[in-house]
C-alpha atoms as a PDB file:
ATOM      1  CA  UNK A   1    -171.374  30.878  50.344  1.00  0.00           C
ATOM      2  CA  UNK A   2    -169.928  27.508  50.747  1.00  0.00           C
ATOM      3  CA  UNK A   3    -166.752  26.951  52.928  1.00  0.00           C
ATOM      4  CA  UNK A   4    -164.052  25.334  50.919  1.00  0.00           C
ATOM      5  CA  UNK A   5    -161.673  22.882  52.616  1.00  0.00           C
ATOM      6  CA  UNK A   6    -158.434  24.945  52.697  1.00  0.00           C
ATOM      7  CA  UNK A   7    -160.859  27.692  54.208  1.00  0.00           C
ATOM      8  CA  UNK A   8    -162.306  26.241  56.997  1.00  0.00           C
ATOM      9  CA  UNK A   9    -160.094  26.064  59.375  1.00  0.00           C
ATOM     10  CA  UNK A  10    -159.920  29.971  59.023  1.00  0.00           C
ATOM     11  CA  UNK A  11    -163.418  30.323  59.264  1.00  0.00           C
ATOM     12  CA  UNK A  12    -163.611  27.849  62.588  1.00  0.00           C
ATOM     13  CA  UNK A  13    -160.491  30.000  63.980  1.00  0.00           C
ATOM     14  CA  UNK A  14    -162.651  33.722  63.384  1.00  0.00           C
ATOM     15  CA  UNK A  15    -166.105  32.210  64.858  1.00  0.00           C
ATOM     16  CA  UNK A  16    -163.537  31.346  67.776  1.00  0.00           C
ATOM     17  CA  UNK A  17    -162.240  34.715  67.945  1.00  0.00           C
ATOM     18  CA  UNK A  18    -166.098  36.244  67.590  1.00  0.00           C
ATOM     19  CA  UNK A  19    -167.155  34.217  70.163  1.00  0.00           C
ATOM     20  CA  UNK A  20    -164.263  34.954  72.623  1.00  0.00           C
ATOM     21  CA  UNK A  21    -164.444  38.641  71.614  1.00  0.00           C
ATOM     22  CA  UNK A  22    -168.129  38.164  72.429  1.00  0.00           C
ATOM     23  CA  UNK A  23    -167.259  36.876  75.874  1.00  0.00           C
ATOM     24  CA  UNK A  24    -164.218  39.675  76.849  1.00  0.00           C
ATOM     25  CA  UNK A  25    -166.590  42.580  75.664  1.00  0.00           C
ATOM     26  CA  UNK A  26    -168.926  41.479  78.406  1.00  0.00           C
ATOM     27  CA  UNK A  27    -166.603  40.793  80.974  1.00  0.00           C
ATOM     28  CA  UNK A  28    -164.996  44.100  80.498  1.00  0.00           C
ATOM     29  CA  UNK A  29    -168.636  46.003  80.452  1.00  0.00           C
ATOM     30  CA  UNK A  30    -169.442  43.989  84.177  1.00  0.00           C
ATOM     31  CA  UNK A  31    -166.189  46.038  85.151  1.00  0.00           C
ATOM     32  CA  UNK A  32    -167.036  49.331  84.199  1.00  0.00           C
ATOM     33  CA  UNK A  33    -167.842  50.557  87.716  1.00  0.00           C
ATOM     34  CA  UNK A  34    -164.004  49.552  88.689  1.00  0.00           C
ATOM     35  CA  UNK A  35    -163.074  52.877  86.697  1.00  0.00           C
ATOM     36  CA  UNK A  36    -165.134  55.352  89.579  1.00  0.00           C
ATOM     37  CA  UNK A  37    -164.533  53.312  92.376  1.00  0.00           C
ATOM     38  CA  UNK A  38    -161.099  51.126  91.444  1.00  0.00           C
ATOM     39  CA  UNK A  39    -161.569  49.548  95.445  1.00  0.00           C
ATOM     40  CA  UNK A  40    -164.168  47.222  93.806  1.00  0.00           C
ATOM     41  CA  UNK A  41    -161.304  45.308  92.628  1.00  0.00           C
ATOM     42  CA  UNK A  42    -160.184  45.171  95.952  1.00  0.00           C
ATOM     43  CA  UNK A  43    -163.032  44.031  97.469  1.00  0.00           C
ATOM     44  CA  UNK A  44    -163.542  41.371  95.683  1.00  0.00           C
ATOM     45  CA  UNK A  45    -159.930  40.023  95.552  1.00  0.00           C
ATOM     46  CA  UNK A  46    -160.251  40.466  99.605  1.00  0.00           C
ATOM     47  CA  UNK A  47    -163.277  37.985  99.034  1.00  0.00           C
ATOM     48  CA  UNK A  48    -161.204  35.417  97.802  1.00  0.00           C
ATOM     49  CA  UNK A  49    -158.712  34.911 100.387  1.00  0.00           C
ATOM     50  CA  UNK A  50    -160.802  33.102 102.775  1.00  0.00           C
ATOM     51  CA  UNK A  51    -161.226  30.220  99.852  1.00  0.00           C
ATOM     52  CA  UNK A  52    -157.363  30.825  98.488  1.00  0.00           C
ATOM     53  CA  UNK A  53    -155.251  28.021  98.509  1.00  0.00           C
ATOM     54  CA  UNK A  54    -151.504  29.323 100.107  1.00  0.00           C
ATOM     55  CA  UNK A  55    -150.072  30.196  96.550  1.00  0.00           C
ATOM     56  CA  UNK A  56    -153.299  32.311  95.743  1.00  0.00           C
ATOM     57  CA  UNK A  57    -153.176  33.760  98.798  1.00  0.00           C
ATOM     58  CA  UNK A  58    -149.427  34.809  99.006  1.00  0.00           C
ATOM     59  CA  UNK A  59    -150.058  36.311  95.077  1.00  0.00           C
ATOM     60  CA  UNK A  60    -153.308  38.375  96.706  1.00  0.00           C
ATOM     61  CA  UNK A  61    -151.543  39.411  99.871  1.00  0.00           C
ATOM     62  CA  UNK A  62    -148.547  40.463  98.423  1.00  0.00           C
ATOM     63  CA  UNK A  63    -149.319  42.064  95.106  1.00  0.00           C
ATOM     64  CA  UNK A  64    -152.855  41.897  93.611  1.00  0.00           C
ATOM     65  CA  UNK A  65    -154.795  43.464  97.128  1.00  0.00           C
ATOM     66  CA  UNK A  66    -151.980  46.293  96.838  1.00  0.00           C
ATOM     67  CA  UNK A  67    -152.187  46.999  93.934  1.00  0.00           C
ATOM     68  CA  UNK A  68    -155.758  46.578  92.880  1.00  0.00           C
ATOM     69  CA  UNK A  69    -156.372  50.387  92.400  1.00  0.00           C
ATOM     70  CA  UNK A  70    -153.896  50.179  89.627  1.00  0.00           C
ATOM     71  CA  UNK A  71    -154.976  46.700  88.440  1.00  0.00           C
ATOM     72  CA  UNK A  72    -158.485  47.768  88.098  1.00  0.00           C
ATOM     73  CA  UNK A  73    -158.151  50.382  85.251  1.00  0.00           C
ATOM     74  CA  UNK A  74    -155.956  47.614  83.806  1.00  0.00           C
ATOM     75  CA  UNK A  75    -158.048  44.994  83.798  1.00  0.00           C
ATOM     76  CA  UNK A  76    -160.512  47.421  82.409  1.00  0.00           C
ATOM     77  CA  UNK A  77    -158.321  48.073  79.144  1.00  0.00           C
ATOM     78  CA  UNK A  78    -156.722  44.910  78.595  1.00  0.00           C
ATOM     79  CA  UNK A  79    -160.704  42.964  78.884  1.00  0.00           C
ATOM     80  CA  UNK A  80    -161.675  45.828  76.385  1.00  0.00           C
ATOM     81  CA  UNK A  81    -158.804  45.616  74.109  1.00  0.00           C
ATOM     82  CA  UNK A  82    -158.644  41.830  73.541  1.00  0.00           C
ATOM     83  CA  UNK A  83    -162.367  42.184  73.379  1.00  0.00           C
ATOM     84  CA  UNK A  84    -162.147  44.583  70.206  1.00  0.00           C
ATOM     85  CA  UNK A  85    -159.017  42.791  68.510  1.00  0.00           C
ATOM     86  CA  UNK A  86    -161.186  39.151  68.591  1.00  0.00           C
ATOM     87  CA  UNK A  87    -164.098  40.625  67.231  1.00  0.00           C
ATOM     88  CA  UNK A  88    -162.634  42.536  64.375  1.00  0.00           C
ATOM     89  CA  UNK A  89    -159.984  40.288  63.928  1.00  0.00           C
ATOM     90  CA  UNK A  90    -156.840  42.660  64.507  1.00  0.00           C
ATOM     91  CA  UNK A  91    -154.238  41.390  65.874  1.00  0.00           C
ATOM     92  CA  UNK A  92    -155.997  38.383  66.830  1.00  0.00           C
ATOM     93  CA  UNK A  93    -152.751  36.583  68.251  1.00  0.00           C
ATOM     94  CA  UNK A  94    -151.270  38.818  70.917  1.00  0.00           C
ATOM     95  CA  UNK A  95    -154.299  39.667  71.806  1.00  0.00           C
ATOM     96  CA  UNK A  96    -155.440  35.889  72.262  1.00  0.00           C
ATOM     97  CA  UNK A  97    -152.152  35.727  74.101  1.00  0.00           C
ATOM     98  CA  UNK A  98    -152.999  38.655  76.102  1.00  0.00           C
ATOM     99  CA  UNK A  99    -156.382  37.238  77.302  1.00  0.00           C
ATOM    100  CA  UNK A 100    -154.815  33.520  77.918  1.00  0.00           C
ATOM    101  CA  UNK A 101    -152.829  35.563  80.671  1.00  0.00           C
ATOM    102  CA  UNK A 102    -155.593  37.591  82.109  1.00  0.00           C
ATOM    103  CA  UNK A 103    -157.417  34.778  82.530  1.00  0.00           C
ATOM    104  CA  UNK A 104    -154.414  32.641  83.970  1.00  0.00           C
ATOM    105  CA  UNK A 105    -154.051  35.509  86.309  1.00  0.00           C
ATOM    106  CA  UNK A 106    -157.472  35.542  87.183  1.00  0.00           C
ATOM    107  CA  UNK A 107    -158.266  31.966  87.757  1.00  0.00           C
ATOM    108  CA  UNK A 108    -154.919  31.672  90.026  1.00  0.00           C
ATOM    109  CA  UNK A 109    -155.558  34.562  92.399  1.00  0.00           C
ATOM    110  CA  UNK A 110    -159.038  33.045  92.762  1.00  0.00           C
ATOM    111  CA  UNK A 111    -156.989  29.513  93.384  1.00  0.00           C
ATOM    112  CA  UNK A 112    -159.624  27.894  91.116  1.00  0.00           C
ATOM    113  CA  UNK A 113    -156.914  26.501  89.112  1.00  0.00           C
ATOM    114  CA  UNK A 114    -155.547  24.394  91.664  1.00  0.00           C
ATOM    115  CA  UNK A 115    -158.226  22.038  92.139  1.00  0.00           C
ATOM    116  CA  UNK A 116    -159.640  19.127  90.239  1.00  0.00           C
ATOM    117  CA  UNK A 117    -162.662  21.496  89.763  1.00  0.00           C
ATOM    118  CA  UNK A 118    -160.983  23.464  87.275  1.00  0.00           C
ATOM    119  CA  UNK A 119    -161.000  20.833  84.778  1.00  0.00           C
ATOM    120  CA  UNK A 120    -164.724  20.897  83.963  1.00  0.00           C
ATOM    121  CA  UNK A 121    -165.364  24.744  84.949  1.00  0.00           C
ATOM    122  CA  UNK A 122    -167.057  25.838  81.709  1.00  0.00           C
ATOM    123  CA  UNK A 123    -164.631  29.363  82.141  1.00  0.00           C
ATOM    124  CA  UNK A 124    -161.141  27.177  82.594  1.00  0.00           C
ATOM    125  CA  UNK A 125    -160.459  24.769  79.733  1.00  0.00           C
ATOM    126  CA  UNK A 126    -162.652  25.808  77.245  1.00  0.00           C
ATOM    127  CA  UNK A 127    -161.615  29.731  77.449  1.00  0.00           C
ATOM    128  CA  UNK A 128    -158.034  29.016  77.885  1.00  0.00           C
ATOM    129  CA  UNK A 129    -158.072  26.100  75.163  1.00  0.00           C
ATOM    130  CA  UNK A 130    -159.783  28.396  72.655  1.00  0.00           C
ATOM    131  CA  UNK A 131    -157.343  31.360  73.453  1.00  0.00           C
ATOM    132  CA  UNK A 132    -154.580  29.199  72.793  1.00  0.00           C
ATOM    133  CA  UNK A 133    -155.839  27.924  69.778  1.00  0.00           C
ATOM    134  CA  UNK A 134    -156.057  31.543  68.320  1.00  0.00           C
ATOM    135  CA  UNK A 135    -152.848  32.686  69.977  1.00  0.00           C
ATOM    136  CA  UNK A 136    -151.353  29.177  67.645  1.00  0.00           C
ATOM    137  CA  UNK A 137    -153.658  29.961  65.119  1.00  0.00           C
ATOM    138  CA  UNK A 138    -155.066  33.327  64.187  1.00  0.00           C
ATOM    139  CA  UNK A 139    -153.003  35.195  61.902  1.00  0.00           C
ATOM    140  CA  UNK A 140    -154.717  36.616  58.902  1.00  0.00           C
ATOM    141  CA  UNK A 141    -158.216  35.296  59.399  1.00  0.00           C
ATOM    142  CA  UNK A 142    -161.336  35.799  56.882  1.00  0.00           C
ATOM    143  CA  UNK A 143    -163.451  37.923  57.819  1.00  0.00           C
ATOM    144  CA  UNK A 144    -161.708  40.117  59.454  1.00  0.00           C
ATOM    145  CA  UNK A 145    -161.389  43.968  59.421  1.00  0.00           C
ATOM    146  CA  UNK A 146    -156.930  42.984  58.415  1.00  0.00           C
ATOM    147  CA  UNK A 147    -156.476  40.134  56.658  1.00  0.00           C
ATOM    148  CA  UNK A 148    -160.142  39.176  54.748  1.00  0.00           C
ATOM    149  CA  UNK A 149    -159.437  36.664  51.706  1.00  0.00           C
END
């Protein structure tokens, strides 16, 4: 089936959202364990300090370490849910919007995203641009479970 002109922008927006759905599903299935043992979170976000530049390490001291046993079931859910809404195309927009912030929240407790490295980090830029661009973008997309043409 050909794309027509006045469609393909749609059609670049849902491979966007497929691909980013693609890439939350997985992230949330590498989590799965933080549902048994929710301290994994913790762990790891202990991990980064050493590396954390002083705002990342303020955020970690004061409110992601404490409260990673909450954050982890959280993180969980939110990874899944955004994960499900880009790949059938529901809600595609808050749920862009809703990953751009994970990842924002992610990348700064990590303090990646204060360095000149984050610019060509292939899960910055791209992942944020593209969730962006569907949080802009990605109402009533073909091929979607809502809104097919």
């Amino acid at each position: 089936m050909p794309v027509h002109h006045d469609t393909a922008p749609g059609v670049a927006l849902r491979v966007l959202s497929l691909a980013l759905g693609v890439f939350f599903l997985f992230m949330a299935l590498d989590k799965r364990a933080w549902i048994g043992q929710p301290d994994l979170l913790a762990t790891q976000l202990t991990g980064w300090l050493a590396s954390a530049p002083a705002p990342s390490r303020w955020y970690l001291e004061a409110v992601a370490i404490p409260g990673a046993r909450v954050f982890a079931p959280l993180v969980l859910a939110g990874e899944s849910a955004v994960a499900l809404a880009l790949l059938l195309g529901v809600a595609v927009r808050p749920a862009a919007a809703a990953g751009f912030l994970m990842v924002v929240n992610f990348h700064f407790a990590m303090g990646v995203m204060l360095s000149w490295a984050y610019l060509w980090n292939g899960y910055g830029p791209p992942v944020l641009g593209g969730l962006l661009a569907l949080a802009i973008g990605g109402a009533n997309l073909p091929f979607s479970v809502r809104g097919a043409r």
